[in-house]
PDB file of N, CA and C in Angstrom:
ATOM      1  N   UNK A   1    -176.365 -28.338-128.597  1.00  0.00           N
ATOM      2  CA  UNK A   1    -177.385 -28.750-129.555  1.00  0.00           C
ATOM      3  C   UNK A   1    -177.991 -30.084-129.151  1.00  0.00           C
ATOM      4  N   UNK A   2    -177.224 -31.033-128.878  1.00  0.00           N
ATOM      5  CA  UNK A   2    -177.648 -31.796-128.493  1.00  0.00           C
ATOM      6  C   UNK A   2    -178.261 -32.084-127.294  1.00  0.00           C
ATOM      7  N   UNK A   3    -177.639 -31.044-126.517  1.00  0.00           N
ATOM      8  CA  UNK A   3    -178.687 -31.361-124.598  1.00  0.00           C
ATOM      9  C   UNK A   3    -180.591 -30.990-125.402  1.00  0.00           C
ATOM     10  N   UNK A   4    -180.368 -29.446-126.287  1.00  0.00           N
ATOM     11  CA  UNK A   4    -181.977 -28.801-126.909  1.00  0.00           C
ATOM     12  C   UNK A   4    -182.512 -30.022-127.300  1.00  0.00           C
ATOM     13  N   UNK A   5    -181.553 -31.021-128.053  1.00  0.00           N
ATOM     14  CA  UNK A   5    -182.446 -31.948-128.825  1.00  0.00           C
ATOM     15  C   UNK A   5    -183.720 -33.318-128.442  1.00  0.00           C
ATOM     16  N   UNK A   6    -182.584 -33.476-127.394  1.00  0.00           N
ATOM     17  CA  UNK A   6    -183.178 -34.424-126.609  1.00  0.00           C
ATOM     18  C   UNK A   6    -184.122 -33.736-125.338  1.00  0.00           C
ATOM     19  N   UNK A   7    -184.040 -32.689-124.896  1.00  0.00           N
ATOM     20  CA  UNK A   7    -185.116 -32.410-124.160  1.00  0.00           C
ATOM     21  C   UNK A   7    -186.463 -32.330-125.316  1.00  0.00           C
ATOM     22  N   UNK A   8    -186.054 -31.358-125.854  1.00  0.00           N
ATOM     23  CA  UNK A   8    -187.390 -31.409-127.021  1.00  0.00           C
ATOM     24  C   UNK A   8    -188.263 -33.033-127.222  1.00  0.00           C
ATOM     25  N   UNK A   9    -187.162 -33.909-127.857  1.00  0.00           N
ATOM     26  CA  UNK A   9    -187.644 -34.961-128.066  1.00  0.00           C
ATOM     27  C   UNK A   9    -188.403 -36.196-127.013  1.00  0.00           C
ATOM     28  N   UNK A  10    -187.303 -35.617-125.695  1.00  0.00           N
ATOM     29  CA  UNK A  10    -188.326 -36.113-124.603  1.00  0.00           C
ATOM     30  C   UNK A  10    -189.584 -35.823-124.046  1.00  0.00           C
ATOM     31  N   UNK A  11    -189.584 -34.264-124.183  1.00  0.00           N
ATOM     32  CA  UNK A  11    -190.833 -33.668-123.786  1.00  0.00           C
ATOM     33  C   UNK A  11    -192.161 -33.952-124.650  1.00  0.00           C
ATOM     34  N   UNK A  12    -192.115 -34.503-126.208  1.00  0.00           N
ATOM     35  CA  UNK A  12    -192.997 -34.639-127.394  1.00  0.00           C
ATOM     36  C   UNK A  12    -192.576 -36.150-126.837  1.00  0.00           C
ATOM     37  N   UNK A  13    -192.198 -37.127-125.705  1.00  0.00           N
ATOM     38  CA  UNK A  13    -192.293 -38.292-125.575  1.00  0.00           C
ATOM     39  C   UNK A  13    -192.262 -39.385-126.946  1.00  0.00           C
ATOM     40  N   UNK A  14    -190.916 -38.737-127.182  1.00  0.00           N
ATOM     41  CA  UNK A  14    -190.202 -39.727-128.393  1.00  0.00           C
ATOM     42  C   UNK A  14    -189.003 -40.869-127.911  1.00  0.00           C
ATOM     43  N   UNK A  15    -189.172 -41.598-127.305  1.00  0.00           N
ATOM     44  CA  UNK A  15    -188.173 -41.597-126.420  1.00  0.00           C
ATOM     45  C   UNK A  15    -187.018 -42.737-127.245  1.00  0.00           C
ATOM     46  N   UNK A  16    -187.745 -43.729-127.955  1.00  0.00           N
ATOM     47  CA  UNK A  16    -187.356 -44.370-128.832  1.00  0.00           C
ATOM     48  C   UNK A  16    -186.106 -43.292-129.790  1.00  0.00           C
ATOM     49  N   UNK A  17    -186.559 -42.290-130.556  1.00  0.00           N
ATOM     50  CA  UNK A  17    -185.843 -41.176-130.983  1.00  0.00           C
ATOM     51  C   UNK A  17    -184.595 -40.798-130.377  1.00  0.00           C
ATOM     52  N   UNK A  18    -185.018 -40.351-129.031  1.00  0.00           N
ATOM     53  CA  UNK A  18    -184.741 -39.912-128.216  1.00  0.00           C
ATOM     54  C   UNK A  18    -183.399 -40.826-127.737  1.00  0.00           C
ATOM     55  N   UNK A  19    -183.262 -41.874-127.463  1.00  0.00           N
ATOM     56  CA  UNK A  19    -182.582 -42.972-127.058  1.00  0.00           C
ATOM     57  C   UNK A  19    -181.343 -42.847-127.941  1.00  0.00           C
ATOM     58  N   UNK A  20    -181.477 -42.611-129.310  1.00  0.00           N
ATOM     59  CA  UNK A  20    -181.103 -42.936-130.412  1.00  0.00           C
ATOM     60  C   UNK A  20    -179.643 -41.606-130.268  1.00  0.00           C
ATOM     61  N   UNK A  21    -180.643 -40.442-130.156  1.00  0.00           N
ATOM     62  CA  UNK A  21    -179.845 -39.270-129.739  1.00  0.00           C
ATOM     63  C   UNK A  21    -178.770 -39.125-128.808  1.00  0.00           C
ATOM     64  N   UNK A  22    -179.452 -39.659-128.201  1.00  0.00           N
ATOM     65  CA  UNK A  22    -178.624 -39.846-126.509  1.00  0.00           C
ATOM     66  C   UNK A  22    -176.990 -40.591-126.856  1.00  0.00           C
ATOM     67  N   UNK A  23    -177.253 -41.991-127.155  1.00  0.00           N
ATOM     68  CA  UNK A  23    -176.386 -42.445-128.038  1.00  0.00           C
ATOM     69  C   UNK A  23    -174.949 -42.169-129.042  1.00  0.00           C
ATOM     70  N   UNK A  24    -175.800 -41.297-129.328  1.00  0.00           N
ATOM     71  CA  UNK A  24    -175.006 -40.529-130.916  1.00  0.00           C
ATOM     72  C   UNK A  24    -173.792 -39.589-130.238  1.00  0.00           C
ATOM     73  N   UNK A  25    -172.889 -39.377-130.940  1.00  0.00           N
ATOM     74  CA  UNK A  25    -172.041 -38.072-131.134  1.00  0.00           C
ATOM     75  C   UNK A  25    -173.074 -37.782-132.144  1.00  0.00           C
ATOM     76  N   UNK A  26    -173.297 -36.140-132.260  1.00  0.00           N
ATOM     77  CA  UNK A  26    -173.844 -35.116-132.659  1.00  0.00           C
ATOM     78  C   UNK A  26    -172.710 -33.901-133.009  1.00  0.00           C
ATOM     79  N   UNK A  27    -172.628 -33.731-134.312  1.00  0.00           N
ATOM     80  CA  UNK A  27    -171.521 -32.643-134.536  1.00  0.00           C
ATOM     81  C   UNK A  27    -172.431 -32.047-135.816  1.00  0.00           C
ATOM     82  N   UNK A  28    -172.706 -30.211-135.308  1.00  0.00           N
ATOM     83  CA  UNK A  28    -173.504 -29.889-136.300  1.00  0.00           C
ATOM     84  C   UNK A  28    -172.881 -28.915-137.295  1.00  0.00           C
ATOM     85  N   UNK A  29    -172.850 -28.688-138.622  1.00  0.00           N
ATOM     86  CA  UNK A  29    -172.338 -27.618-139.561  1.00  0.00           C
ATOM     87  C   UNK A  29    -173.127 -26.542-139.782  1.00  0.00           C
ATOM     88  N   UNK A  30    -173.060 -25.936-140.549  1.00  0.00           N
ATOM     89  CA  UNK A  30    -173.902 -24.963-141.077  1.00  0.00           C
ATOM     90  C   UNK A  30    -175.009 -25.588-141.506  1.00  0.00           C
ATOM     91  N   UNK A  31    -174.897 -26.539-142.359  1.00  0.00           N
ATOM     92  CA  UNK A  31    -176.222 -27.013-143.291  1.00  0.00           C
ATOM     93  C   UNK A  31    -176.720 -28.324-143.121  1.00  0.00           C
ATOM     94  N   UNK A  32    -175.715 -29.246-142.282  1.00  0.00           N
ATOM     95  CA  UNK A  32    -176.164 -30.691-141.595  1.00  0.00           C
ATOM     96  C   UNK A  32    -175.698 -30.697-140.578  1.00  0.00           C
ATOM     97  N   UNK A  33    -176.443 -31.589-139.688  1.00  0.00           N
ATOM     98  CA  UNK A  33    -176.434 -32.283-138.366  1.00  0.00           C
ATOM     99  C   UNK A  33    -175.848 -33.915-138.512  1.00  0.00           C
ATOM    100  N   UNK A  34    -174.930 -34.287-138.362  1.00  0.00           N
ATOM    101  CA  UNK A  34    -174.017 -35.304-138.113  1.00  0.00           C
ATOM    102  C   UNK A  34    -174.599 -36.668-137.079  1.00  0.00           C
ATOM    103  N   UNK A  35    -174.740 -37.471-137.252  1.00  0.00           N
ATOM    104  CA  UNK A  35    -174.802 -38.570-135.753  1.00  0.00           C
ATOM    105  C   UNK A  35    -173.950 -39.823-136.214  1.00  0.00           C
ATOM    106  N   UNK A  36    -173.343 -39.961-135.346  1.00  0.00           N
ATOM    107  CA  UNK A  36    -172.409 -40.954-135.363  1.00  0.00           C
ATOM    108  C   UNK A  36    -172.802 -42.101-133.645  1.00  0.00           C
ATOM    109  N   UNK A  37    -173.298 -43.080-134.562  1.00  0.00           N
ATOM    110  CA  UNK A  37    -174.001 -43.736-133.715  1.00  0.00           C
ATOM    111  C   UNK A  37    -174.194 -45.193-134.092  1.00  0.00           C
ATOM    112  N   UNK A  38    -173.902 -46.116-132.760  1.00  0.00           N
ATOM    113  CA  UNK A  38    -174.047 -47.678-133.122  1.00  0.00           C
ATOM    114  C   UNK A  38    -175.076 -48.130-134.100  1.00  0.00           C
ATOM    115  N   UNK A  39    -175.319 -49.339-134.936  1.00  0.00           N
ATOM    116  CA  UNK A  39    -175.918 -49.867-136.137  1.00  0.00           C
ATOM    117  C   UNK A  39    -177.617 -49.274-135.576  1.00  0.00           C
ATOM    118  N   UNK A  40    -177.986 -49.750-134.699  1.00  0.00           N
ATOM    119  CA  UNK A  40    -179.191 -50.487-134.092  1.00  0.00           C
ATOM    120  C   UNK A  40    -179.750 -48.862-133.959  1.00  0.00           C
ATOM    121  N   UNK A  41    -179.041 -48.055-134.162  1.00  0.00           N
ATOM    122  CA  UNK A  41    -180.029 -46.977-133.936  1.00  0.00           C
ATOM    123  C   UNK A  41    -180.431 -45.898-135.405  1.00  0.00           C
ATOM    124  N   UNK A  42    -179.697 -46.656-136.671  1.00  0.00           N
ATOM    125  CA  UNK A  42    -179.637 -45.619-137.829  1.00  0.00           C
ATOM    126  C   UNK A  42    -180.923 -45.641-138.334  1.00  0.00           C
ATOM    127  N   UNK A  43    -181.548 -46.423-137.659  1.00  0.00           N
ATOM    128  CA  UNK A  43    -183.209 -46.207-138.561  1.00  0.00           C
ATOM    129  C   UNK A  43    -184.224 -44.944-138.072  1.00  0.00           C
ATOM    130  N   UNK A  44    -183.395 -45.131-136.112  1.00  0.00           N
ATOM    131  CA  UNK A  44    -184.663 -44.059-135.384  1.00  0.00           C
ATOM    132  C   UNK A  44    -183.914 -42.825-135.662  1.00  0.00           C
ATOM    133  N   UNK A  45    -182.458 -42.781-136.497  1.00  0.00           N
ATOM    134  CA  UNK A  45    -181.612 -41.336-136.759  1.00  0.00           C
ATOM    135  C   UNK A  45    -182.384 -41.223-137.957  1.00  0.00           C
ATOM    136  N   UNK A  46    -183.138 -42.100-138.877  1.00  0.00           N
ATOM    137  CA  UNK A  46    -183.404 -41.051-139.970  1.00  0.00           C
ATOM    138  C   UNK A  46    -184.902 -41.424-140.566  1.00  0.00           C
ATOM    139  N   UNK A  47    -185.648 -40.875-139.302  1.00  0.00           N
ATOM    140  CA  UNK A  47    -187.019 -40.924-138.909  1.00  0.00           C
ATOM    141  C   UNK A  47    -187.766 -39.723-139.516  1.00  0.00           C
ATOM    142  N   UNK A  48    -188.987 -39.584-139.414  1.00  0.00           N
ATOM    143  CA  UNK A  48    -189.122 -38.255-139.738  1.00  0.00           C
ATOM    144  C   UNK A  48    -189.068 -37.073-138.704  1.00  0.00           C
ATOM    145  N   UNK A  49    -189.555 -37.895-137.738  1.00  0.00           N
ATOM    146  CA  UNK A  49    -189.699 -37.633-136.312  1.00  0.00           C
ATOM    147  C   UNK A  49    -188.883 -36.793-135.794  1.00  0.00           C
ATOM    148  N   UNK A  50    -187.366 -37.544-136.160  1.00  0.00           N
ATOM    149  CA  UNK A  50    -186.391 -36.637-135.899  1.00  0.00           C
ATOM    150  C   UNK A  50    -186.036 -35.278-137.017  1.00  0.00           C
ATOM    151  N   UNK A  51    -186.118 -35.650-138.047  1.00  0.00           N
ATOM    152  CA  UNK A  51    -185.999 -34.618-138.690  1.00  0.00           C
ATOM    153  C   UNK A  51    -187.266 -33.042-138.444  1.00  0.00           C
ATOM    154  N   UNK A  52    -188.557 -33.410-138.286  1.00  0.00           N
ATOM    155  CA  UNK A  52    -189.359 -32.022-137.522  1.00  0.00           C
ATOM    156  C   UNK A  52    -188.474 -32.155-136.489  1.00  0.00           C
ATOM    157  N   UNK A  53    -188.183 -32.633-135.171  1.00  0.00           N
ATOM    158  CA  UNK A  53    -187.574 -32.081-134.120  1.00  0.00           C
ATOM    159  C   UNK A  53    -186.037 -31.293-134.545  1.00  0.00           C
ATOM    160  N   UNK A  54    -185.603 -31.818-135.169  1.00  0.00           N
ATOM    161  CA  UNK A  54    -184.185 -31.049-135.158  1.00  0.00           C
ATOM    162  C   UNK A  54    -184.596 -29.189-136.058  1.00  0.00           C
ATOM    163  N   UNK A  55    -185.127 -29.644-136.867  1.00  0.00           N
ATOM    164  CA  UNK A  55    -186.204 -28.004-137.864  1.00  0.00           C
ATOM    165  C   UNK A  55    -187.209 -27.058-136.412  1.00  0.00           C
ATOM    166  N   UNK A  56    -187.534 -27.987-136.203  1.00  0.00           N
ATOM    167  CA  UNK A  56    -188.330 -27.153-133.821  1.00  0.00           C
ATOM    168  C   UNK A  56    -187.208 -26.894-133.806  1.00  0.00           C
ATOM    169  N   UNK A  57    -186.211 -27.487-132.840  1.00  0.00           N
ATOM    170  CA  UNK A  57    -185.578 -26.725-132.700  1.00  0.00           C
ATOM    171  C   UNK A  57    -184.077 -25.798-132.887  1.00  0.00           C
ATOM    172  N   UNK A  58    -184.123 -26.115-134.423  1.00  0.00           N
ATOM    173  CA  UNK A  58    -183.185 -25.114-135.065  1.00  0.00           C
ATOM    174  C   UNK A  58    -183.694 -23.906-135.370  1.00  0.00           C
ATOM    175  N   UNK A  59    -184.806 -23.908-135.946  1.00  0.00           N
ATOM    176  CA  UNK A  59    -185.987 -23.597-137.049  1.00  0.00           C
ATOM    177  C   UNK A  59    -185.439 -23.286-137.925  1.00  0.00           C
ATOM    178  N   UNK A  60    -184.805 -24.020-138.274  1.00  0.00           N
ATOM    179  CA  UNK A  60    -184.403 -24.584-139.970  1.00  0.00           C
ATOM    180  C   UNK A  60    -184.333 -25.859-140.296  1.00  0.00           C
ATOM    181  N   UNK A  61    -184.362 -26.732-141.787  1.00  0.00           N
ATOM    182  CA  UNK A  61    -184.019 -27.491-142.285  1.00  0.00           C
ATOM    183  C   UNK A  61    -182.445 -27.996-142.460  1.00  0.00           C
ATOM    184  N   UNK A  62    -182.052 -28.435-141.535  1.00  0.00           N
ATOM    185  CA  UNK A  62    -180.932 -29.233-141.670  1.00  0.00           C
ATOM    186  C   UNK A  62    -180.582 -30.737-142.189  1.00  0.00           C
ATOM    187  N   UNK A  63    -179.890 -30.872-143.460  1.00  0.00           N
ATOM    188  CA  UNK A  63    -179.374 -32.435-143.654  1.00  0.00           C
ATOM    189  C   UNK A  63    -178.931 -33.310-142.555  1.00  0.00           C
ATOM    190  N   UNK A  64    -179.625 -34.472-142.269  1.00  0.00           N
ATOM    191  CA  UNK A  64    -179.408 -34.696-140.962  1.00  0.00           C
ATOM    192  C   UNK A  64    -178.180 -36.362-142.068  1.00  0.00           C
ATOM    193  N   UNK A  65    -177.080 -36.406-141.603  1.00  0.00           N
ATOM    194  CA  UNK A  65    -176.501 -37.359-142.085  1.00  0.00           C
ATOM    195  C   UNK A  65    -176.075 -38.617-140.830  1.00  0.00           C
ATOM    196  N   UNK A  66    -176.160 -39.864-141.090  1.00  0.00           N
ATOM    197  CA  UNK A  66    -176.027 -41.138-139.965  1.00  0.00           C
ATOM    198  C   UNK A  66    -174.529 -41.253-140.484  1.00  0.00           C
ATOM    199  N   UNK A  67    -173.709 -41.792-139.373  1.00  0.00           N
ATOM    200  CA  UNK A  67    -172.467 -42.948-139.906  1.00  0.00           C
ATOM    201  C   UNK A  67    -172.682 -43.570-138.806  1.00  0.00           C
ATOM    202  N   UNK A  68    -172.369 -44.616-139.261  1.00  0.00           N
ATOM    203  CA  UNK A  68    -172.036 -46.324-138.127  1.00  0.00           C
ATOM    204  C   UNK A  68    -170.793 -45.596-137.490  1.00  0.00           C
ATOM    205  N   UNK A  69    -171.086 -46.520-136.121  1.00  0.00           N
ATOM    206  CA  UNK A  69    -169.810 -46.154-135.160  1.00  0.00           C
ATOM    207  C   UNK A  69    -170.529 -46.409-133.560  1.00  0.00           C
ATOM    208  N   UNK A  70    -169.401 -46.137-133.187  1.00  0.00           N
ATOM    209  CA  UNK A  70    -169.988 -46.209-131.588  1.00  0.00           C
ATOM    210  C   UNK A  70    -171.049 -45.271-130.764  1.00  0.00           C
ATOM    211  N   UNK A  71    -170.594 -44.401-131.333  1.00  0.00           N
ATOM    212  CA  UNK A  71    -170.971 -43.025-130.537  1.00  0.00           C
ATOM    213  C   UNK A  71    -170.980 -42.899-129.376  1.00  0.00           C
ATOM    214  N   UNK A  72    -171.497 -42.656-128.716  1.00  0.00           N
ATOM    215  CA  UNK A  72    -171.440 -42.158-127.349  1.00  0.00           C
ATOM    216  C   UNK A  72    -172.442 -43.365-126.379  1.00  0.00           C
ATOM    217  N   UNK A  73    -172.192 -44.465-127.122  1.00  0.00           N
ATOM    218  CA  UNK A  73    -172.763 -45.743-126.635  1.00  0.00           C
ATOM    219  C   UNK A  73    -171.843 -46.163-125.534  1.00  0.00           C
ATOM    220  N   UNK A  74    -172.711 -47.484-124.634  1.00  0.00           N
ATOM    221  CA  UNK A  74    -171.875 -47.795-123.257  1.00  0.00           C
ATOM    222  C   UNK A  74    -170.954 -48.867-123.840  1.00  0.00           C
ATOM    223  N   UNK A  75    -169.979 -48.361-122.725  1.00  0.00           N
ATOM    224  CA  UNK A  75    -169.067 -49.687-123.032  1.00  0.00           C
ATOM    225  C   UNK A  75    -169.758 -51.666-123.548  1.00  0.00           C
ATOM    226  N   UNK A  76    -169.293 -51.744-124.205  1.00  0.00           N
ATOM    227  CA  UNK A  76    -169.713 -53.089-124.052  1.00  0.00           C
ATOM    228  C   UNK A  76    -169.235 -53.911-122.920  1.00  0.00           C
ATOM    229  N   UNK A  77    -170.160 -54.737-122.494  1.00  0.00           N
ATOM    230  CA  UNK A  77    -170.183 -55.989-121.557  1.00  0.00           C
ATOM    231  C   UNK A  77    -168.782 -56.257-121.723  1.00  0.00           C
ATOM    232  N   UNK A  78    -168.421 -56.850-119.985  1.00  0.00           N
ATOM    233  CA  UNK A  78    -167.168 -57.676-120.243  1.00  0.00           C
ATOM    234  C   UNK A  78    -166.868 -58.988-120.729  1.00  0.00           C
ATOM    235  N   UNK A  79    -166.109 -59.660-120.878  1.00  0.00           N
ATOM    236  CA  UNK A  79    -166.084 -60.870-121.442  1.00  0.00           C
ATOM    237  C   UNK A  79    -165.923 -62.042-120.382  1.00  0.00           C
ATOM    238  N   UNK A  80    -166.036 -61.704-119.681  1.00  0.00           N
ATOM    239  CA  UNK A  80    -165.713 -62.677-118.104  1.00  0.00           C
ATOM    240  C   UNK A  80    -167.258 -62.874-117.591  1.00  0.00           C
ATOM    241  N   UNK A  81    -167.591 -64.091-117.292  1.00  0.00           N
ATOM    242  CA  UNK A  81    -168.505 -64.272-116.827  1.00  0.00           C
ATOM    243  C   UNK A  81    -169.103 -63.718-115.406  1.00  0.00           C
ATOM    244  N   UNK A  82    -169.783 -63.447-115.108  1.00  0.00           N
ATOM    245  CA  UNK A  82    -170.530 -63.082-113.518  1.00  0.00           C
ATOM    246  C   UNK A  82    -169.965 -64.041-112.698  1.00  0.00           C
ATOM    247  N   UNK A  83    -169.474 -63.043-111.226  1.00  0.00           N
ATOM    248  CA  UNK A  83    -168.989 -64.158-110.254  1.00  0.00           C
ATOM    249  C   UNK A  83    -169.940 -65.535-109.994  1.00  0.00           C
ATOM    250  N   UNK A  84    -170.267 -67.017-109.662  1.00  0.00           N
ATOM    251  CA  UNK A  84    -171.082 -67.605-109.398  1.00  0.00           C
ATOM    252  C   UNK A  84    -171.419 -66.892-108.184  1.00  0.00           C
ATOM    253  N   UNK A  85    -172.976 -67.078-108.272  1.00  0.00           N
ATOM    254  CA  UNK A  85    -173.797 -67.162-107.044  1.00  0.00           C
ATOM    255  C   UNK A  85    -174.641 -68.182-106.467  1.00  0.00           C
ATOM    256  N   UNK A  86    -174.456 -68.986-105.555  1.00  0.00           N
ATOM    257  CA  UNK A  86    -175.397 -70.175-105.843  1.00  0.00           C
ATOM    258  C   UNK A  86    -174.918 -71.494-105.955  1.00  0.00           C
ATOM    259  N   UNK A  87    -175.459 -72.550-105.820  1.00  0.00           N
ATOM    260  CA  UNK A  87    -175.365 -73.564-106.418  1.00  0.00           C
ATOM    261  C   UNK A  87    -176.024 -73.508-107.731  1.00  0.00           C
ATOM    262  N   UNK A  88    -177.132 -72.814-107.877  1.00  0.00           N
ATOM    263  CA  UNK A  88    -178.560 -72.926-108.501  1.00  0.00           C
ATOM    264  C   UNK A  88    -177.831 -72.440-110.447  1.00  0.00           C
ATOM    265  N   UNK A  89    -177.150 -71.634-110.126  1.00  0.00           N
ATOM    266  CA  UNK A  89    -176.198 -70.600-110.938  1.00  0.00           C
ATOM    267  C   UNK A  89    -174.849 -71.739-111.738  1.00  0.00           C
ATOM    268  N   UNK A  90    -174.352 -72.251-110.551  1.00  0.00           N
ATOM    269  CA  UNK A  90    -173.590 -73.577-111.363  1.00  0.00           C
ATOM    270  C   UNK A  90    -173.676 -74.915-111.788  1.00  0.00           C
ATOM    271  N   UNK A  91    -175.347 -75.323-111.231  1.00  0.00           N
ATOM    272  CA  UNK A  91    -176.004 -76.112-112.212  1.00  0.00           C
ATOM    273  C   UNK A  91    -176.411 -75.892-113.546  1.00  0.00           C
ATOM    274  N   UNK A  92    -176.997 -74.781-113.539  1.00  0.00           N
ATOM    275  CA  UNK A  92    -177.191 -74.121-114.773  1.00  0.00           C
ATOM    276  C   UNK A  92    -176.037 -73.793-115.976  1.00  0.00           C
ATOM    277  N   UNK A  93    -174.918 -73.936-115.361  1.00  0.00           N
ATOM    278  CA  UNK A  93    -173.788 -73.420-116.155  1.00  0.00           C
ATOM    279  C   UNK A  93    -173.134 -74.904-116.930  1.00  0.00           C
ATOM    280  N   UNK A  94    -173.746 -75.847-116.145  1.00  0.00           N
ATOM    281  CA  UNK A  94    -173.059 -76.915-116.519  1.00  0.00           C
ATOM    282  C   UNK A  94    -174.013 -77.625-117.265  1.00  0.00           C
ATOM    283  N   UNK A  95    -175.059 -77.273-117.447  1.00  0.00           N
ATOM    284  CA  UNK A  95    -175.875 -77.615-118.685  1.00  0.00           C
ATOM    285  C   UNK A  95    -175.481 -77.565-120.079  1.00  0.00           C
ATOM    286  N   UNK A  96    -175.214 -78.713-120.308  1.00  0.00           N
ATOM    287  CA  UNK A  96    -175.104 -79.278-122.114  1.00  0.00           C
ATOM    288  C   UNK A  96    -175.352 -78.172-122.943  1.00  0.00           C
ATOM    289  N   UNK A  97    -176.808 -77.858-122.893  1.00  0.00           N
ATOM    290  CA  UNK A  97    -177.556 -77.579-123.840  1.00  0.00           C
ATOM    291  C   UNK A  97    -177.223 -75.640-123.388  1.00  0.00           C
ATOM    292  N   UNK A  98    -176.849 -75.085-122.356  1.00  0.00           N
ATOM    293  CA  UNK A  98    -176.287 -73.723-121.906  1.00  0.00           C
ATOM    294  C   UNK A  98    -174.642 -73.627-122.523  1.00  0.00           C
ATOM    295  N   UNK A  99    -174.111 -74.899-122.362  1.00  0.00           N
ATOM    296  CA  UNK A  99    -172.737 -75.074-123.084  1.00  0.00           C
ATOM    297  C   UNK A  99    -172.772 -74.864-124.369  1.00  0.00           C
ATOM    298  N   UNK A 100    -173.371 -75.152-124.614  1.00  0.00           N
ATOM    299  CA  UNK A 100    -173.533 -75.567-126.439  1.00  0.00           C
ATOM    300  C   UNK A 100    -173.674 -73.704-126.556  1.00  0.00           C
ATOM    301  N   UNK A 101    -174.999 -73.123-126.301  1.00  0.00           N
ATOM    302  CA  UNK A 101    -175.476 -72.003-126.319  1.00  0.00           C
ATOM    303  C   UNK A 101    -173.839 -71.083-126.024  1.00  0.00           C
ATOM    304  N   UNK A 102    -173.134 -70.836-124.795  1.00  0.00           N
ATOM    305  CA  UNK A 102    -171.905 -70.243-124.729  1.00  0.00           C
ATOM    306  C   UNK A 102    -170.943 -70.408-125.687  1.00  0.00           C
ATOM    307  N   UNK A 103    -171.036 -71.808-126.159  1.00  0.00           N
ATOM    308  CA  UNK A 103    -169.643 -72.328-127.750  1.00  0.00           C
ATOM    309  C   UNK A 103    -170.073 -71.302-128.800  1.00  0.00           C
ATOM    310  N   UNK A 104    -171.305 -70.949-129.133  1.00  0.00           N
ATOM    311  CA  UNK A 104    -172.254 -70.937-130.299  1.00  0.00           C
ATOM    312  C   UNK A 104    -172.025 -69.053-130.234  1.00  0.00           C
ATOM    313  N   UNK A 105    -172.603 -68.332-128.877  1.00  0.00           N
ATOM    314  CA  UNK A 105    -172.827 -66.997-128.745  1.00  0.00           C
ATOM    315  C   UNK A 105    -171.320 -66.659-127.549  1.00  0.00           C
ATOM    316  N   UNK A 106    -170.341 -66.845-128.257  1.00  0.00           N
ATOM    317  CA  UNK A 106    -168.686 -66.702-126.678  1.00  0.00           C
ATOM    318  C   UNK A 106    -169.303 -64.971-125.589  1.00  0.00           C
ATOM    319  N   UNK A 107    -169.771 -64.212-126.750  1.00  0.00           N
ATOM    320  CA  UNK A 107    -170.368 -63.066-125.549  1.00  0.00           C
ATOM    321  C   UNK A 107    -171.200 -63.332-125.397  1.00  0.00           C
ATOM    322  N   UNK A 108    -172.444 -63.864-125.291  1.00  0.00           N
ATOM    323  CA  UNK A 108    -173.429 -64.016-124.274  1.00  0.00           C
ATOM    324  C   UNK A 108    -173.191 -64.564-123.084  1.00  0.00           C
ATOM    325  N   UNK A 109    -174.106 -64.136-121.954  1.00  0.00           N
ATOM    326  CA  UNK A 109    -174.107 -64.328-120.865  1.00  0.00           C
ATOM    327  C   UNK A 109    -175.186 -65.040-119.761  1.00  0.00           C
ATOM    328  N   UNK A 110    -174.654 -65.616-119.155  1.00  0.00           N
ATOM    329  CA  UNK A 110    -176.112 -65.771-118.282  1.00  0.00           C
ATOM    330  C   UNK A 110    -175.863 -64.946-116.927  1.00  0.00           C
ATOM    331  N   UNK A 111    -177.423 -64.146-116.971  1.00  0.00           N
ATOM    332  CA  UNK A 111    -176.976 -63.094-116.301  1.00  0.00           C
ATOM    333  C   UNK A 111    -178.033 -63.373-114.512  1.00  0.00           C
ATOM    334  N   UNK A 112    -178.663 -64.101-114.823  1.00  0.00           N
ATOM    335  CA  UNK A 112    -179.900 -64.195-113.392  1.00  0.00           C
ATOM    336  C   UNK A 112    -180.634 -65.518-114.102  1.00  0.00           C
ATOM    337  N   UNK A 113    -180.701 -66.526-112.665  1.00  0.00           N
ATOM    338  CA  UNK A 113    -181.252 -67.406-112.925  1.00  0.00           C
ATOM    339  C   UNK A 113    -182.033 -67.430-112.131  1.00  0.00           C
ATOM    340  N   UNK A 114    -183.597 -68.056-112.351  1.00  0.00           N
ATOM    341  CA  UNK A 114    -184.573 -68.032-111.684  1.00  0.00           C
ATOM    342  C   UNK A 114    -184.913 -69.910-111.538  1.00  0.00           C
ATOM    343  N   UNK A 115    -185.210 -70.318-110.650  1.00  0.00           N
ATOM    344  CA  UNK A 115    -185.926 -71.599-109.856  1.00  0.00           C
ATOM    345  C   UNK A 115    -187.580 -71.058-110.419  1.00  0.00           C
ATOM    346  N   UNK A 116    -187.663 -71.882-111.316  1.00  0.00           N
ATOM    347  CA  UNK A 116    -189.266 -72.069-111.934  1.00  0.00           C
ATOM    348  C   UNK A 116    -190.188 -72.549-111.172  1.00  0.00           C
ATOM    349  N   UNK A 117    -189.657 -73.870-109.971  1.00  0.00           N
ATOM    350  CA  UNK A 117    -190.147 -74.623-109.122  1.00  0.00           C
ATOM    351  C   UNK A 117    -190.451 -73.981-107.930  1.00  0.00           C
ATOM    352  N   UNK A 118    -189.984 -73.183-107.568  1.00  0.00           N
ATOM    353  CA  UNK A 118    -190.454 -72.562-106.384  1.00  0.00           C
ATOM    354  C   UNK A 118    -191.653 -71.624-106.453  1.00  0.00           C
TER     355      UNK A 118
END
């Protein structure tokens, strides 16, 4: 059900939707369709968008129900910083104001640093 869903939804270039799907565990009943899927996606799960696509291609009206959860989302980031690369990379790291930012956000990362000056 779910491989139908997301082709459908890709092919009508929903991809936003689509993303959302991808995401999800999908477990369907008789009379609802299930997604169990991280926070950030329960708005594009109960779209309308998605609801005609899942009625295409069921061709029926199914209760489409959200729960919070992981779903079939990627692992999260590790908690270890990126090997240094650079000098350019451990100037930057030793910035006050990047310190402060790491105390404040412990998972964020700095992931690529760019030389503005060049």
């Amino acid at each position: 059900m779910k491989a139908r869903l997301l082709a459908h939804l890709k092919g009508k270039q929903l991809t936003f939707v689509a993303d959302a799907v991808e995401h999800s565990e999908v477990v369907e009943n008789k009379s609802e369709l299930s997604f169990r899927a991280p926070k950030e996606f329960a708005l594009a799960l109960r779209s309308q968008e998605l609801q005609a696509a899942v009625r295409e291609v069921t061709g029926r009206a199914l209760k489409i129900k959200v729960e919070n959860g992981n779903g079939g989302a990627a692992p999260e980031a590790s908690s270890t910083p990126p090997p240094a690369e650079g000098a350019l990379l451990n100037q930057v790291l030793e910035n006050p104001e990047i310190k402060r930012f790491q105390e404040l956000f412990p998972s964020g990362q700095v992931r690529q640093v760019r030389n503005l000056k060049e």
